[in-house]
Protein backbone atom coordinates (compact mmCIF):
# COMPACT_ATOMS: atom_id res chain seq x y z
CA UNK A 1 0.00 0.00 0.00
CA UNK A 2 2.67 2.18 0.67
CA UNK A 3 4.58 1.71 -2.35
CA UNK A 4 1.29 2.77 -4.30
CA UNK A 5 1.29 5.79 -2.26
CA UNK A 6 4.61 7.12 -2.91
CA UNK A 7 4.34 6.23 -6.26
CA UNK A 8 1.21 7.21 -7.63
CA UNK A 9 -0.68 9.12 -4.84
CA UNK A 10 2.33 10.90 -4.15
CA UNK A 11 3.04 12.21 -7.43
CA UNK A 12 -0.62 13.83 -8.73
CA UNK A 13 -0.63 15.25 -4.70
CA UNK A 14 2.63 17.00 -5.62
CA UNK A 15 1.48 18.02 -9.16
CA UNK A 16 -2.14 19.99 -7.73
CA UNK A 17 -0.13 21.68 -4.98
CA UNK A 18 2.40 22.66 -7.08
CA UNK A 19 0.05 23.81 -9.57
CA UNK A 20 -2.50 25.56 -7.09
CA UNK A 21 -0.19 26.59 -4.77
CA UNK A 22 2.08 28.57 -7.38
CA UNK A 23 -0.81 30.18 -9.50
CA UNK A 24 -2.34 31.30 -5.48
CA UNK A 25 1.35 32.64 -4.70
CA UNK A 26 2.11 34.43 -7.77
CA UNK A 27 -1.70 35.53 -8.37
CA UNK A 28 -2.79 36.68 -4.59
CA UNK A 29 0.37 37.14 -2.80
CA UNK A 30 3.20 38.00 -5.36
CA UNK A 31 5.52 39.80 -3.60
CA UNK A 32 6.12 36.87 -1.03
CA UNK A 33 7.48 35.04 -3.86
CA UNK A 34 10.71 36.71 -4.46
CA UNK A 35 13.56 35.44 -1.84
CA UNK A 36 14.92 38.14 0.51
CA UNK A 37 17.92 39.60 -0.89
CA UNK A 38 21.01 37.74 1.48
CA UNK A 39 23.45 40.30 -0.21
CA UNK A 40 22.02 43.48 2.03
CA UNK A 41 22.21 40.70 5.10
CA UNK A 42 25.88 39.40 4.40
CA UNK A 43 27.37 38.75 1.60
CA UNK A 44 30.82 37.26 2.57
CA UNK A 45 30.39 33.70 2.28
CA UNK A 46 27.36 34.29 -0.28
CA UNK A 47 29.15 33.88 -3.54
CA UNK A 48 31.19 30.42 -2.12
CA UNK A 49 27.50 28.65 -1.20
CA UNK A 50 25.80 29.97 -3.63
CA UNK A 51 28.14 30.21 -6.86
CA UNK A 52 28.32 26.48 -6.80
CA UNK A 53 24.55 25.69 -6.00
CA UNK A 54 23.27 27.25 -8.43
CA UNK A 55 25.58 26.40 -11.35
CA UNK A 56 25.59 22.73 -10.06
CA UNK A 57 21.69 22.42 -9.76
CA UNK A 58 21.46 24.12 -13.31
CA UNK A 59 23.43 21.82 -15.21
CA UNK A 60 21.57 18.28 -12.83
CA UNK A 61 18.56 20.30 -13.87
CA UNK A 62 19.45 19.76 -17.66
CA UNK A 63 21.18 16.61 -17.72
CA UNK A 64 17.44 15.28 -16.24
CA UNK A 65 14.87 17.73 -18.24
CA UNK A 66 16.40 16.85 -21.61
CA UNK A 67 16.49 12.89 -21.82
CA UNK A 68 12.60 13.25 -20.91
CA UNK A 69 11.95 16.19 -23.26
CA UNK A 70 14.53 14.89 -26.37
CA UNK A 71 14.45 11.03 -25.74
CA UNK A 72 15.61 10.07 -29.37
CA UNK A 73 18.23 12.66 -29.50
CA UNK A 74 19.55 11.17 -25.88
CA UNK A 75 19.50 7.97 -26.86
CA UNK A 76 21.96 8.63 -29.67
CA UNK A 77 24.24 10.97 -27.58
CA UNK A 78 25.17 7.71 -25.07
CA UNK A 79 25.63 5.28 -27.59
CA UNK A 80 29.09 6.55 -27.53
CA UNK A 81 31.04 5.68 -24.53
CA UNK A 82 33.03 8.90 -24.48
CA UNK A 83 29.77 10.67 -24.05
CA UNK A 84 28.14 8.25 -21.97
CA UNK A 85 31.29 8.99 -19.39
CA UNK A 86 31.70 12.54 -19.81
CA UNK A 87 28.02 13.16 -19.27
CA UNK A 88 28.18 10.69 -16.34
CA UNK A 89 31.45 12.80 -14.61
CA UNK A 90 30.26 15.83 -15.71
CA UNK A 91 26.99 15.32 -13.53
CA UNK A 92 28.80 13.42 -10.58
CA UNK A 93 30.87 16.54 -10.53
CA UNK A 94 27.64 19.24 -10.64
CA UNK A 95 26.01 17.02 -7.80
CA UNK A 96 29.04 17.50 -5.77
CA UNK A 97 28.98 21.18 -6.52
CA UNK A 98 25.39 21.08 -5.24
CA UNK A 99 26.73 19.93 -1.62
CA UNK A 100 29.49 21.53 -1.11
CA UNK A 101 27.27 24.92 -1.89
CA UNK A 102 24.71 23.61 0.35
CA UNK A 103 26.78 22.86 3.49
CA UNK A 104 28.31 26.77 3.09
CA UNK A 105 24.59 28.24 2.71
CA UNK A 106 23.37 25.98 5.94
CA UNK A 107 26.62 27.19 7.87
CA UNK A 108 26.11 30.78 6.49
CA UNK A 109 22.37 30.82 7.45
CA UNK A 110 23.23 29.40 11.25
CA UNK A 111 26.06 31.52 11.77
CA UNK A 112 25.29 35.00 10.68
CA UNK A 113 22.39 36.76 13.06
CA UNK A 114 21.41 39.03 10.86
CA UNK A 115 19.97 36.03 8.46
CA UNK A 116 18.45 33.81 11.70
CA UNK A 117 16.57 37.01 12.14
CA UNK A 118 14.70 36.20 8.81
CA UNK A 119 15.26 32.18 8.71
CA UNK A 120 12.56 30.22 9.13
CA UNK A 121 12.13 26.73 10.82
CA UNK A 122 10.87 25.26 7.32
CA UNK A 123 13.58 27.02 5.50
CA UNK A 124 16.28 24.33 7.38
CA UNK A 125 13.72 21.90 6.04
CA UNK A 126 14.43 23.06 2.71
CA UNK A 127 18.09 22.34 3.49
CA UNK A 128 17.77 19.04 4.75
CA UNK A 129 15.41 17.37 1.99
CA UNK A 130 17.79 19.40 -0.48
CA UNK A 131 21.05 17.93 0.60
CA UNK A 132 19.11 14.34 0.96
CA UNK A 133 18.42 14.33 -2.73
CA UNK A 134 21.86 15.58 -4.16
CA UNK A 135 23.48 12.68 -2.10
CA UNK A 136 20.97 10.12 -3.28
CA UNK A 137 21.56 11.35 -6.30
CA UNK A 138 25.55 10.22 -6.16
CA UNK A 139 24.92 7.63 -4.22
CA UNK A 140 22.59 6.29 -6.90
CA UNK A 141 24.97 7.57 -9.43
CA UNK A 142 28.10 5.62 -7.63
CA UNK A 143 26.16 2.31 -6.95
CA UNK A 144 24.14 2.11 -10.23
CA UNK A 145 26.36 3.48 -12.62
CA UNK A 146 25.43 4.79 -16.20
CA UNK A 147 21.72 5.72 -15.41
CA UNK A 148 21.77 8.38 -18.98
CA UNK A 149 21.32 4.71 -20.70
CA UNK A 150 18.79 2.67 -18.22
CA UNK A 151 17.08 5.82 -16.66
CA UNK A 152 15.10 6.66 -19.64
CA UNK A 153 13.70 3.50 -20.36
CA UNK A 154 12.73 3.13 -16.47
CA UNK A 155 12.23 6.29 -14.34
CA UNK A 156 11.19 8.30 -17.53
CA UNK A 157 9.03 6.15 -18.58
CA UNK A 158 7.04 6.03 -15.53
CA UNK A 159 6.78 9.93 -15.53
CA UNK A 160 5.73 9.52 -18.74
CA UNK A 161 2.79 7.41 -17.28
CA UNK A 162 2.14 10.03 -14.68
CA UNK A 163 1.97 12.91 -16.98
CA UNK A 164 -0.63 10.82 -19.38
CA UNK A 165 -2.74 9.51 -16.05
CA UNK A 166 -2.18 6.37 -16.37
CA UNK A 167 0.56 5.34 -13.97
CA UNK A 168 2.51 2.27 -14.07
CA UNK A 169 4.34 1.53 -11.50
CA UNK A 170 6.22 -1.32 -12.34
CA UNK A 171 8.91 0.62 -13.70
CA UNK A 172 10.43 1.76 -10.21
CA UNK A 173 8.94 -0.97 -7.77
CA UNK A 174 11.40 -3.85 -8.06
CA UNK A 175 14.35 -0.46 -8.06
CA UNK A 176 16.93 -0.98 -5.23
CA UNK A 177 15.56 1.74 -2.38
CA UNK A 178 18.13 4.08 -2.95
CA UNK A 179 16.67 4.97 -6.27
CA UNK A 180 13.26 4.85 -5.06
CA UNK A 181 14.05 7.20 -2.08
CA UNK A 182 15.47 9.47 -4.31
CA UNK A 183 12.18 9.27 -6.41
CA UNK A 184 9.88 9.89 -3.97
CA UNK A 185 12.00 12.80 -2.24
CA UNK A 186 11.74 14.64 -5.54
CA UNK A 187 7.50 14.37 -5.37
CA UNK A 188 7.92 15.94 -1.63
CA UNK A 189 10.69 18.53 -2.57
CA UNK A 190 8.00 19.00 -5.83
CA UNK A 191 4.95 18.99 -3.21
CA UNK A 192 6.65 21.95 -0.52
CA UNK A 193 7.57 24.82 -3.61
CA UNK A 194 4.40 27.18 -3.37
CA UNK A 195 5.31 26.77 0.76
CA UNK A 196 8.16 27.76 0.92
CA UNK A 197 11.91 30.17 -0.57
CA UNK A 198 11.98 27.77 -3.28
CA UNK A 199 9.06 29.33 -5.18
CA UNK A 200 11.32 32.16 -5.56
CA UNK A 201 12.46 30.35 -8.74
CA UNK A 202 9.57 31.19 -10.40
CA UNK A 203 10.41 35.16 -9.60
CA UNK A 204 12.28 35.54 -13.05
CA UNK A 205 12.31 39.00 -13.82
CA UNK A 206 12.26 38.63 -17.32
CA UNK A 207 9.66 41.62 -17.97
CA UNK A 208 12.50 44.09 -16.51
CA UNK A 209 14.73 43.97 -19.38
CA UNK A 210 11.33 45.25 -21.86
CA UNK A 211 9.23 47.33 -19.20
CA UNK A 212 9.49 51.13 -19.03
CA UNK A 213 11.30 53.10 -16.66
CA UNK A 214 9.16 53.37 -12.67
CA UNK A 215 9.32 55.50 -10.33
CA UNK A 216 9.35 53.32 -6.92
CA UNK A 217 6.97 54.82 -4.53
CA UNK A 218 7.42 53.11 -1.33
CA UNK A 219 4.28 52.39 0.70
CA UNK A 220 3.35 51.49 4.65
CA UNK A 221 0.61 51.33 7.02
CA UNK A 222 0.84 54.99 7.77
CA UNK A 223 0.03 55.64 4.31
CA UNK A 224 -2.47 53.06 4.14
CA UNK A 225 -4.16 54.79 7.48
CA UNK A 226 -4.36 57.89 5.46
CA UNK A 227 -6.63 56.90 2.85
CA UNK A 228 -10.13 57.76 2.23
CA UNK A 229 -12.72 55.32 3.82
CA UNK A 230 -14.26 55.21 0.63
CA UNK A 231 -11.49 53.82 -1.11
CA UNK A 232 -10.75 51.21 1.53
CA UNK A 233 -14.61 49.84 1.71
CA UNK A 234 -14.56 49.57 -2.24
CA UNK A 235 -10.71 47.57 -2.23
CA UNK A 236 -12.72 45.55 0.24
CA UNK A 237 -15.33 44.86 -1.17
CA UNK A 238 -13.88 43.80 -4.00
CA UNK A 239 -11.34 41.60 -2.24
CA UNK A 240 -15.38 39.95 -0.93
CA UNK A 241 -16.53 39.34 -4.34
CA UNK A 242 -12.99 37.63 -6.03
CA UNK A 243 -13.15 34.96 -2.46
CA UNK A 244 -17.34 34.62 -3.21
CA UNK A 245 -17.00 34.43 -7.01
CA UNK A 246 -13.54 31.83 -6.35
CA UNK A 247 -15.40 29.87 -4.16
CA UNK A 248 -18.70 30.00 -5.72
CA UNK A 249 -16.62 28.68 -9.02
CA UNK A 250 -14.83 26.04 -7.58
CA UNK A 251 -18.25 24.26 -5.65
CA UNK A 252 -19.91 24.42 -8.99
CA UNK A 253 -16.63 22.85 -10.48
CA UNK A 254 -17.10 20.23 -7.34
CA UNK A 255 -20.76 19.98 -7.65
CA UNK A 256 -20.61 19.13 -11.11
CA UNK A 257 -17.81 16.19 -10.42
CA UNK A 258 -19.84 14.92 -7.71
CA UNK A 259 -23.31 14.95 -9.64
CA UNK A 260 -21.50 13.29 -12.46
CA UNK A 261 -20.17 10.12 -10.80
CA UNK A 262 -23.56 9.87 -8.70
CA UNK A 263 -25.54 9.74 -12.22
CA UNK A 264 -23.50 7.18 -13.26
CA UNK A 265 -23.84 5.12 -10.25
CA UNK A 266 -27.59 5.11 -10.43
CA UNK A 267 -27.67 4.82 -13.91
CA UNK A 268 -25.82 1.40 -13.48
CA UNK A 269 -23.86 -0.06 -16.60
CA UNK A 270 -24.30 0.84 -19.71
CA UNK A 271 -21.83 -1.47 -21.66
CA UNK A 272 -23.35 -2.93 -25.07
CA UNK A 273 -22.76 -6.58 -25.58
CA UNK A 274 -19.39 -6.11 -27.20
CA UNK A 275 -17.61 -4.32 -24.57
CA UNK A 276 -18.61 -5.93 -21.48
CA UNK A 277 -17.42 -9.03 -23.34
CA UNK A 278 -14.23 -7.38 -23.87
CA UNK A 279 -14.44 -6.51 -20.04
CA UNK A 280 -14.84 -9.77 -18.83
CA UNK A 281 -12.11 -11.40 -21.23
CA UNK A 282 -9.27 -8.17 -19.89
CA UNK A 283 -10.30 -9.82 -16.09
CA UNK A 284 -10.16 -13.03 -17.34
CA UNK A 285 -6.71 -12.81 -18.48
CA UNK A 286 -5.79 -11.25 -15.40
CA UNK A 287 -7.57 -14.27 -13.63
CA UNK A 288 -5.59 -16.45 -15.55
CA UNK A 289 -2.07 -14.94 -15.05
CA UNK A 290 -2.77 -14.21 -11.48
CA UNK A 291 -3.83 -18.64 -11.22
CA UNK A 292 -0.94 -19.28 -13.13
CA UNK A 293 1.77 -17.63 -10.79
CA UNK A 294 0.11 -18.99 -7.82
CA UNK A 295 0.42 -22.78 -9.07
CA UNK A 296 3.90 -21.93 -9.88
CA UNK A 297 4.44 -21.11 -6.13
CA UNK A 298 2.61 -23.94 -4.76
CA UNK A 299 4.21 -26.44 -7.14
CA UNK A 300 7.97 -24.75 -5.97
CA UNK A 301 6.33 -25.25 -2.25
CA UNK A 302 5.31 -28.81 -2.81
CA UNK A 303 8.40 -30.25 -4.69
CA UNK A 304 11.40 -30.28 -4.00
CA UNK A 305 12.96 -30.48 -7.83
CA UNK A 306 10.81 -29.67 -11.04
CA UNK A 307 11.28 -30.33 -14.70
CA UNK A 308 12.45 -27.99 -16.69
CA UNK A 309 13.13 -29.20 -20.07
CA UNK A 310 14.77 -32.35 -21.90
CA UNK A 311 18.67 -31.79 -22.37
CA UNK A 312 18.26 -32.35 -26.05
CA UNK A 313 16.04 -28.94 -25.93
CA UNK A 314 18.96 -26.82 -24.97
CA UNK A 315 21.41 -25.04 -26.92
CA UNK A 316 24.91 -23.63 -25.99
CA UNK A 317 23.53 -20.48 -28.13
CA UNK A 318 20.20 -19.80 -27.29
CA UNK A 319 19.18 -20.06 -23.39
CA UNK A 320 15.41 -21.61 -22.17
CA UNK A 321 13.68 -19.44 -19.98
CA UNK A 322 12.11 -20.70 -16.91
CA UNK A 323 11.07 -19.52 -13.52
CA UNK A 324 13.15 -20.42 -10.42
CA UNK A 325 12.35 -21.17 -6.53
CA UNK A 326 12.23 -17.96 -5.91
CA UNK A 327 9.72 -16.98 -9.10
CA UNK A 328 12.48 -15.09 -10.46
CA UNK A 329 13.55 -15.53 -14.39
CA UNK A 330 16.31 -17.86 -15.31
CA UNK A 331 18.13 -19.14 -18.43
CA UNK A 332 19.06 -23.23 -19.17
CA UNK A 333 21.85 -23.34 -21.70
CA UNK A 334 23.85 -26.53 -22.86
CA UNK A 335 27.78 -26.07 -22.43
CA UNK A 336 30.71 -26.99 -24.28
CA UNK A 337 30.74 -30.68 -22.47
CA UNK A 338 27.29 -31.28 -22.84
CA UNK A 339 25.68 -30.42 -19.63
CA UNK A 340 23.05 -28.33 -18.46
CA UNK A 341 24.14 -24.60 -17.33
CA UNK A 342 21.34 -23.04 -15.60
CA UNK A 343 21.63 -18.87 -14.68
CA UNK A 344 19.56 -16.40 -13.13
CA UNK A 345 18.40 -14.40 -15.83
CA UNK A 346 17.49 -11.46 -12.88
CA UNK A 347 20.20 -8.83 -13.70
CA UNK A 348 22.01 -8.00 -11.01
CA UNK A 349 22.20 -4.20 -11.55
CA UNK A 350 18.23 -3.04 -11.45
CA UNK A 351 16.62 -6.11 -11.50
CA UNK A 352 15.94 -5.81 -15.29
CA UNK A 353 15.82 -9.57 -16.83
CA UNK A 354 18.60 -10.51 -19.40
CA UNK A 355 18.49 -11.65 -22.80
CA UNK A 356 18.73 -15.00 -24.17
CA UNK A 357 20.60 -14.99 -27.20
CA UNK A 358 24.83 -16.04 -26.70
CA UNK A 359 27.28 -13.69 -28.25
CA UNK A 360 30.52 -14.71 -30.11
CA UNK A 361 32.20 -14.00 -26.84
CA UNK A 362 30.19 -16.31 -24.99
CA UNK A 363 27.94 -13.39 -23.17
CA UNK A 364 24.63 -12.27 -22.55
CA UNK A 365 23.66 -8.92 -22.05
CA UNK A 366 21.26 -6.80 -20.19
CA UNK A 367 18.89 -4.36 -23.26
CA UNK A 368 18.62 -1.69 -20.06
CA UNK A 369 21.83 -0.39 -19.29
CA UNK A 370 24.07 -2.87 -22.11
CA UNK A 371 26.32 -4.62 -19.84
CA UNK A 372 27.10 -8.12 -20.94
CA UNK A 373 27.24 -11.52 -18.65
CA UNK A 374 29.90 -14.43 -18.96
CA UNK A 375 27.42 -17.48 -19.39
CA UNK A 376 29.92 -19.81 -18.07
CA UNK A 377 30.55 -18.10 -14.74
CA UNK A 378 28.02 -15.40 -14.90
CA UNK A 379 30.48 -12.96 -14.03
CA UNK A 380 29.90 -8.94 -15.69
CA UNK A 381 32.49 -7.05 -18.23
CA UNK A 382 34.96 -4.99 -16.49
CA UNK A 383 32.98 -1.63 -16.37
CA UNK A 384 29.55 -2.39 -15.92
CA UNK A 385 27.49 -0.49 -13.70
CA UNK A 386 27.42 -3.99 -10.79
CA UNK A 387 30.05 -6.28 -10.08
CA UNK A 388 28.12 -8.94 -9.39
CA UNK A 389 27.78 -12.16 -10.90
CA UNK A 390 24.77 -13.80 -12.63
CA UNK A 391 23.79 -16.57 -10.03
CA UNK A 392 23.91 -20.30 -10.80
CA UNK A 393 20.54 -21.91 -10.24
CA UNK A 394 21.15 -25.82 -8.40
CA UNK A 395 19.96 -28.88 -10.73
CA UNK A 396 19.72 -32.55 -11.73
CA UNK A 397 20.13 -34.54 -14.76
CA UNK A 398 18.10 -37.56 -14.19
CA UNK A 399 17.84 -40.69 -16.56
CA UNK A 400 14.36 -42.06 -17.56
CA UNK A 401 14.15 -44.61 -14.32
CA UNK A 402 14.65 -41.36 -12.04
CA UNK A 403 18.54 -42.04 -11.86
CA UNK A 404 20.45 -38.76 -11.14
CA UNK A 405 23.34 -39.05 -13.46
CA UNK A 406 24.78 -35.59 -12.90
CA UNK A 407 24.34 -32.76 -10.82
CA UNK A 408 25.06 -28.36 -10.58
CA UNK A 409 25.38 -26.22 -7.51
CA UNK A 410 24.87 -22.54 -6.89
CA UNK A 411 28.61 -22.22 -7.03
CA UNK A 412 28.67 -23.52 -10.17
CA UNK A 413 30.28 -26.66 -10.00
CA UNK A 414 29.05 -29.56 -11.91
CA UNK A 415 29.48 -33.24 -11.37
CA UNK A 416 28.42 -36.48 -13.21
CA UNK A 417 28.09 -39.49 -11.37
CA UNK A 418 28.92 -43.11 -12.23
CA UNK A 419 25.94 -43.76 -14.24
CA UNK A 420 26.02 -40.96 -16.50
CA UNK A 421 26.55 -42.23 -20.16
CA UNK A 422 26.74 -39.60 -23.36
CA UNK A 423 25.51 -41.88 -25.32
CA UNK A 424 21.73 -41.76 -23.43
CA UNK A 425 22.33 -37.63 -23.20
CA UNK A 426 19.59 -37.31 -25.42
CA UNK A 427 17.20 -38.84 -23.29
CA UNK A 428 18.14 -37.07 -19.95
CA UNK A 429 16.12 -34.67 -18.40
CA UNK A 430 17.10 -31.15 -16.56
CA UNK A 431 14.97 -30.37 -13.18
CA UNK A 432 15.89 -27.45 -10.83
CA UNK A 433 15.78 -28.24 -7.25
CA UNK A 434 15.91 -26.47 -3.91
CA UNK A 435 19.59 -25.48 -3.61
CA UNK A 436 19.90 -26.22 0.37
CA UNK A 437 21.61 -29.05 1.25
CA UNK A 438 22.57 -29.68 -2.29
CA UNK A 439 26.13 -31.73 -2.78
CA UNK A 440 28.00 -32.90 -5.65
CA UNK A 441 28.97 -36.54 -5.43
C-alpha cells in the first residue's frame, strides 16, 4: 500500500499543490514570492555557497529535463562511450557542486544573526530534503552506474505514465531503495515549492529587461491609514466578491464532479454486448495470469525439484527461460561438455531480466543499461554499472528410471556421477531443485 502511495498518490498530490499553490502565490500574494535579498544581510560567504549551488543544480537540472523532453536525440548521444562517461562525470561533478554549496549556505544561514533574524524553521527543512536528494543522487549515481542509458527507459518512462494519467508503477517498484528514495523525495521537494523560498524560482524577472522606466513609490501602514474610507470599503469589497465568485466557481466545479459520478452510479452499466465481453475477457486474463503464478508457487512449495526441459532442448547459443524457486527468471543453456548450465536471468544491476541470445564471446547482455554476462561463470564485463555475478541456479540430470546421473550447484560446479553415459544424453532430463543441502557426489 505504501509503495502505491509514494508512487502514484504521491506524485498527482505534488502536481495539484504545485500547480495551485504557485498560481495562489504568484496571483494573490506576489511579492512573497521573491527570496529576501542575502546580499544586504551578508554577503561574505554568499558567492562560495551559492556560486556552486546554483551552477551545479542548473546543469543536474538539464542533464534530467532533456532525456525526458529529447528522448531520441539522448538515446543517440550515449551510444558513444566517451559521451556516456563525460556526461556521467560531468553530472557526478555538478552534484558535488550542489553539496558543497549547500553545506556553506546551511553554515552561512546558522552563523550570521542578521539572516536567523529572517530564517525560518521550514527554511532548514528546505536544506535538509535538499542535501538528501543531491546525495541520493551520487549515491545512486556511484552504486548504479550509467543511469543516462537505463534511466530513460525506467524512471522516464514512468513519468511519462504520470503525466498521461495512467501510472505504471512497475517501472520503479522492483528499483533498489536508494533509487526509489530518491524518487519519492523529488515528489515531496515537488509537493513543498508554493510553501516555501523555493518558489522564488519562479520570480524571473524577465519583464525588466522590456518594461518602461518606474518611479518606486514606497508604501506602509501609515500611508495606508491615510486613505479615504471610501477607497478602503470599495478595495474591500472587492477583495469579498474575487473569495465569493472563487469559491462560488470552484463548488460548482465540485458539484458538477460529484453529480456526475452519482448519475453514473444510479444509472448502473451501460456497456453494449461487445464491450462488457471485452471486459470480462481483460479480467479473465488477469484471472488467468494471477492462477498461473500462484500454481507456480505452490508447485515450488510442494516439490522439491521440477522439470524444466529435456537436455536435447537446450542449446549452448540460445538459453530456455524458466522460472526459479524464488519466481524469479532464469536461463538453461547446454555447455561446451554437454551439460546443463542453468543462470539467473534477474540482472544484477536493477533487477531488469537478461536476454537469451549467446554472443561470439560467450555473453549475454542486459537491453537496459548494455552490460554483458559471462554465461559460463556469470560474471559482468569490467565496467559495468554492478560487479556482481549472474547466479547459478542448483539442478539434476536424471535418466528415464529417475537415476540422477549428474548434478550443478549454486557455485557452479558440476558433477556427473557413475551412471552418466553420453551416449543416453539425449534422453536425460534437466529439473531445478531447492539449492539447500545440495552436494556434488
Amino acid at each position: 500500500m505504501i509503495i502505491q502511495f509514494l508512487f502514484i498518490g504521491l506524485p498527482y498530490a505534488a502536481i495539484a499543490a504545485v500547480v495551485i499553490g504557485t498560481y495562489y502565490r504568484l496571483t494573490r500574494k506576489e511579492y512573497t514570492v521573491s527570496s529576501l535579498s542575502s546580499q544586504f544581510l551578508e554577503s561574505t560567504f554568499l558567492k562560495w555557497g551559492s556560486v556552486p549551488w546554483h551552477l551545479g543544480i542548473l546543469v543536474i537540472f538539464i542533464g534530467h529535463l532533456v532525456p525526458f523532453l529529447l528522448p531520441d536525440l539522448w538515446a543517440d548521444l550515449v551510444k558513444h562511450r566517451p559521451i556516456l562517461i563525460a556526461l556521467e562525470a560531468v553530472g557526478f561533478v555538478a552534484g558535488v557542486m550542489c553539496v558543497l554549496g549547500l553545506v556553506v549556505l546551511i553554515i552561512r544561514r546558522i552563523f550570521t544573526s542578521t539572516l536567523q533574524l529572517v530564517t525560518k524553521p521550514l527554511d532548514f527543512v528546505v536544506y535538509v530534503l535538499l542535501l538528501s536528494q543531491i546525495l541520493l543522487g551520487l549515491v545512486t549515481a556511484y552504486s548504479y552506474r550509467y543511469g543516462s542509458v537505463w534511466a530513460p527507459g525506467t524512471v522516464y518512462a514512468y513519468l511519462y505514465g504520470i503525466l498521461r494519467l495512467s501510472p505504471d508503477m512497475t517501472y520503479v517498484q522492483d528499483m533498489p531503495f536508494v533509487i526509489q528514495a530518491h524518487i519519492a523525495l523529488a515528489w515531496v521537494i515537488l509537493m513543498l515549492i508554493p510553501f516555501t523560498r523555493l518558489i522564488h524560482m519562479f520570480s524571473i524577472p524577465l519583464e525588466y529587461l522590456f518594461r518602461l522606466p518606474q518611479k518606486v513609490v514606497w508604501t506602509n501602514e501609515v500611508r495606508w491609514n491615510r486613505r479615504s474610507e471610501r477607497a478602503q470599503y470599495m478595495e474591500s469589497r472587492r477583495y469579498f466578491f474575487r473569495g465569493v465568485a472563487g469559491v462560488t466557481g470552484a463548488a460548482g466545479l465540485l458539484s458538477f464532479g460529484v453529480l456526475e459520478k452519482s448519475g453514473h452510479y444510479f444509472q448502473g452499466q451501460t456497456l453494449d454486448d461487445a464491450k462488457e465481453a471485452t471486459l470480462l475477457e481483460k479480467r479473465l486474463k488477469r484471472m488467468k495470469l494471477t492462477a498461473e503464478e500462484k500454481s507456480y508457487e505452490l508447485e515450488r512449495l510442494k516439490n522439491d525439484a521440477i522439470f524444466i526441459a529435456d537436455l536435447k532442448e537446450l542449446q549452448p547459443a540460445t538459453g530456455k527461460y524458466f522460472i526459479d524457486y524464488e519466481m524469479r527468471p532464469a536461463l538453461a543453456f547446454r555447455d561446451a561438455k554437454g551439460l546443463p548450465n542453468l543462470l539467473s536471468a534477474k540482472c544484477t544491476h536493477l533487477g531488469c531480466t537478461v536476454g537469451k541470445d549467446v554472443d561470439g564471446q560467450g555473453r549475454i547482455v542486459c537491453p537496459c543499461h548494455v552490460s554483458y554476462f559471462d554465461i559460463g561463470t556469470g560474471v559482468p564485463q569490467a565496467g559495468s554499472p554492478t560487479e556482481i555475478p549472474l547466479e547459478h541456479i542448483a539442478w539434476h540430470l536424471r535418466a528415464t528410471d529417475g537415476t540422477i546421473v549428474a548434478h550443478g550447484t549454486p557455485d557452479g560446479t558440476v558433477a556427473t556421477t557413475a551412471a552418466y553415459d553420453a551416449a543416453k544424453s539425449e534422453t536425460y532430463k534437466v529439473f531445478i531443485i531447492k539449492s539447500k543441502g545440495v552436494t556434488v557426489a
